[in-house]
C-alpha atoms as a PDB file:
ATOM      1  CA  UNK A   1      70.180  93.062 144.682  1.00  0.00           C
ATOM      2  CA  UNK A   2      69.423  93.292 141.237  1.00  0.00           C
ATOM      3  CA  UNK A   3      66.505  95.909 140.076  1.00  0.00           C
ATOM      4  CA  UNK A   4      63.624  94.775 137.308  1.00  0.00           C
ATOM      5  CA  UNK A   5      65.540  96.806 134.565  1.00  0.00           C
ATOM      6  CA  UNK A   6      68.906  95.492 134.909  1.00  0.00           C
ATOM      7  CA  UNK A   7      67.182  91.849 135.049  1.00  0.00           C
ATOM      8  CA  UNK A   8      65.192  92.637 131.971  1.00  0.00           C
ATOM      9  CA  UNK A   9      67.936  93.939 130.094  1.00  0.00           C
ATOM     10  CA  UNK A  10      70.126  90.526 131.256  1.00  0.00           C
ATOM     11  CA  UNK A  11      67.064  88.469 129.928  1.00  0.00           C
ATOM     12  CA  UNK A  12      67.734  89.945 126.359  1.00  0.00           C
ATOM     13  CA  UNK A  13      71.289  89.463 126.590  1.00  0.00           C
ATOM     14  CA  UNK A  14      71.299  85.581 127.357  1.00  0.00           C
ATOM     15  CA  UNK A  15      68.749  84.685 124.510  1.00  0.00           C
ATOM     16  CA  UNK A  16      71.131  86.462 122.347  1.00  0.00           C
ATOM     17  CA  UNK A  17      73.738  84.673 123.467  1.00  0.00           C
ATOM     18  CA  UNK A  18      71.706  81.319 123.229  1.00  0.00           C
ATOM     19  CA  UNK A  19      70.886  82.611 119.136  1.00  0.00           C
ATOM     20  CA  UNK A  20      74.584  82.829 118.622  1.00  0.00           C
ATOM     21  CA  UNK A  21      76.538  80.533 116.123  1.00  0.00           C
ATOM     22  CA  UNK A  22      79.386  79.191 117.836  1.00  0.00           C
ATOM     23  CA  UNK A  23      80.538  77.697 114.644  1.00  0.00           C
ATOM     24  CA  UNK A  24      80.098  80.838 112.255  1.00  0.00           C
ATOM     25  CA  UNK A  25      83.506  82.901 112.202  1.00  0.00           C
ATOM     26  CA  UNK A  26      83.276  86.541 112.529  1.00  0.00           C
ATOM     27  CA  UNK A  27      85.911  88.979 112.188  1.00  0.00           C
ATOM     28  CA  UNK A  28      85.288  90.970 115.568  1.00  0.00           C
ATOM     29  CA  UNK A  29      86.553  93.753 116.574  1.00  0.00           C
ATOM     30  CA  UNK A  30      90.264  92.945 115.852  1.00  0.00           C
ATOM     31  CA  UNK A  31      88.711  92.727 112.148  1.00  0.00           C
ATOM     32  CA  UNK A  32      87.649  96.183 112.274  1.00  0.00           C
ATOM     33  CA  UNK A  33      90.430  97.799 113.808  1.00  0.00           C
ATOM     34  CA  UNK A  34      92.899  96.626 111.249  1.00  0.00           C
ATOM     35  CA  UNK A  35      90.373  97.355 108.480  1.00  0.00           C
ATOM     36  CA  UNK A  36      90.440 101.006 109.969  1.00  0.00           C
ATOM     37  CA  UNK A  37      94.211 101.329 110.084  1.00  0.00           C
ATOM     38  CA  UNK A  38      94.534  99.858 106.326  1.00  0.00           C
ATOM     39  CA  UNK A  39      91.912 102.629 105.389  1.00  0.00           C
ATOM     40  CA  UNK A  40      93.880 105.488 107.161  1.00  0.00           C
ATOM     41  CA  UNK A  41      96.955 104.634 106.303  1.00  0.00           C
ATOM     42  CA  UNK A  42      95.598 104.516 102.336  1.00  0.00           C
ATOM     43  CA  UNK A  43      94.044 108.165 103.119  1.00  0.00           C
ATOM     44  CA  UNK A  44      97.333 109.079 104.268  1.00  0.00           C
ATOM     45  CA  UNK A  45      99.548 107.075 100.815  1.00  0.00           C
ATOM     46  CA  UNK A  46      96.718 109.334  99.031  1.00  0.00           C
ATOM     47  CA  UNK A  47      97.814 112.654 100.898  1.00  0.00           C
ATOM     48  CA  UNK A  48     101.256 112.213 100.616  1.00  0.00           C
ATOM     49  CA  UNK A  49     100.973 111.149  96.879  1.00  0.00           C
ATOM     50  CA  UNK A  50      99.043 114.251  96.288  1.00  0.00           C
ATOM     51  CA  UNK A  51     101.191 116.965  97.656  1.00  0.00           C
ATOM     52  CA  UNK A  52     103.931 115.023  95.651  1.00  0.00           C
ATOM     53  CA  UNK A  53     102.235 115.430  92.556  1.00  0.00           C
ATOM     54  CA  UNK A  54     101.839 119.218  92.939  1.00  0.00           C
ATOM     55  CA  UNK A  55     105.671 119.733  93.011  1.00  0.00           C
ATOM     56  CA  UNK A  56     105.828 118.014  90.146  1.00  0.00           C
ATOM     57  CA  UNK A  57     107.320 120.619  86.781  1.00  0.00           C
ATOM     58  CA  UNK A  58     106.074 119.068  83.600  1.00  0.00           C
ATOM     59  CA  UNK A  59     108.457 121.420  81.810  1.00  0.00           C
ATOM     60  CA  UNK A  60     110.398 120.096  78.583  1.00  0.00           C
ATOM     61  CA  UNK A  61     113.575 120.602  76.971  1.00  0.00           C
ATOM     62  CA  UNK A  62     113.173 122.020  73.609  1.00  0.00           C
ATOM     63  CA  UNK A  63     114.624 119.124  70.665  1.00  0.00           C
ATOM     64  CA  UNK A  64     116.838 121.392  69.640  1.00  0.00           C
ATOM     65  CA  UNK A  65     119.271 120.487  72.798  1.00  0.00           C
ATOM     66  CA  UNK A  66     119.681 123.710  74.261  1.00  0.00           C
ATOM     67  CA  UNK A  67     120.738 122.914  77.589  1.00  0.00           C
ATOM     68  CA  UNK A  68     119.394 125.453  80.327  1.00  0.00           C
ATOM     69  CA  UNK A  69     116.272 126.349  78.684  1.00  0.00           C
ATOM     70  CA  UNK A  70     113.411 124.743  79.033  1.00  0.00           C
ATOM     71  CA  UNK A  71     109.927 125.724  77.507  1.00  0.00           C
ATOM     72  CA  UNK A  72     106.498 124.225  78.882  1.00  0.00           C
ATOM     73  CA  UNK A  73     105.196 121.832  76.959  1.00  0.00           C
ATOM     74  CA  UNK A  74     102.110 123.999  76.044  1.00  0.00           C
ATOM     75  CA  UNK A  75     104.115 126.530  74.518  1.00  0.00           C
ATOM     76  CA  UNK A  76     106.759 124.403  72.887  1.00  0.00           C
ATOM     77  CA  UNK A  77     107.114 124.339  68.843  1.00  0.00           C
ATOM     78  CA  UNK A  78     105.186 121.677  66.617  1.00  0.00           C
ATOM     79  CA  UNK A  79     107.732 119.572  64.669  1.00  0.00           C
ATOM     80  CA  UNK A  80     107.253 120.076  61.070  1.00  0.00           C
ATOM     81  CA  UNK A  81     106.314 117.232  59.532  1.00  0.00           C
ATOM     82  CA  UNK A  82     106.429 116.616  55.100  1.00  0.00           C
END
């Protein structure tokens, strides 16, 4: 036997149901779940990118062609230019 509350809340449910579209297309919860797995695995592209970067050495050789040395580009010499 079913108790007023339970019946109420049933009584909002089926004119919901009776409101609903059955022509409009909705993406569901399928839609949302692969939305949220494209968005972590972006965050995660993002993470992985990052720590990447950070290894990155943006030292330079000088022009001259020393091998084995290599100066950082901050402190490396201006060409001379006339």
């Amino acid at each position: 036997m079913m108790s007023a509350t339970s019946t109420l809340a049933l009584t909002h449910f089926v004119t919901l149901a009776d409101s609903f579209d059955k022509d409009k297309v909705t993406p569901g919860v399928l839609g949302f779940i692969v939305f949220a797995v494209i968005g972590g695995a972006v965050w995660l592209l993002m993470k992985s990118m990052n720590k990447h970067m950070r290894k990155v050495d943006f030292e330079e050789t000088p022009e001259d062609g020393q091998a084995g040395t290599t100066v950082p580009a901050a402190a490396a010499p201006k060409p001379k230019t006339s």
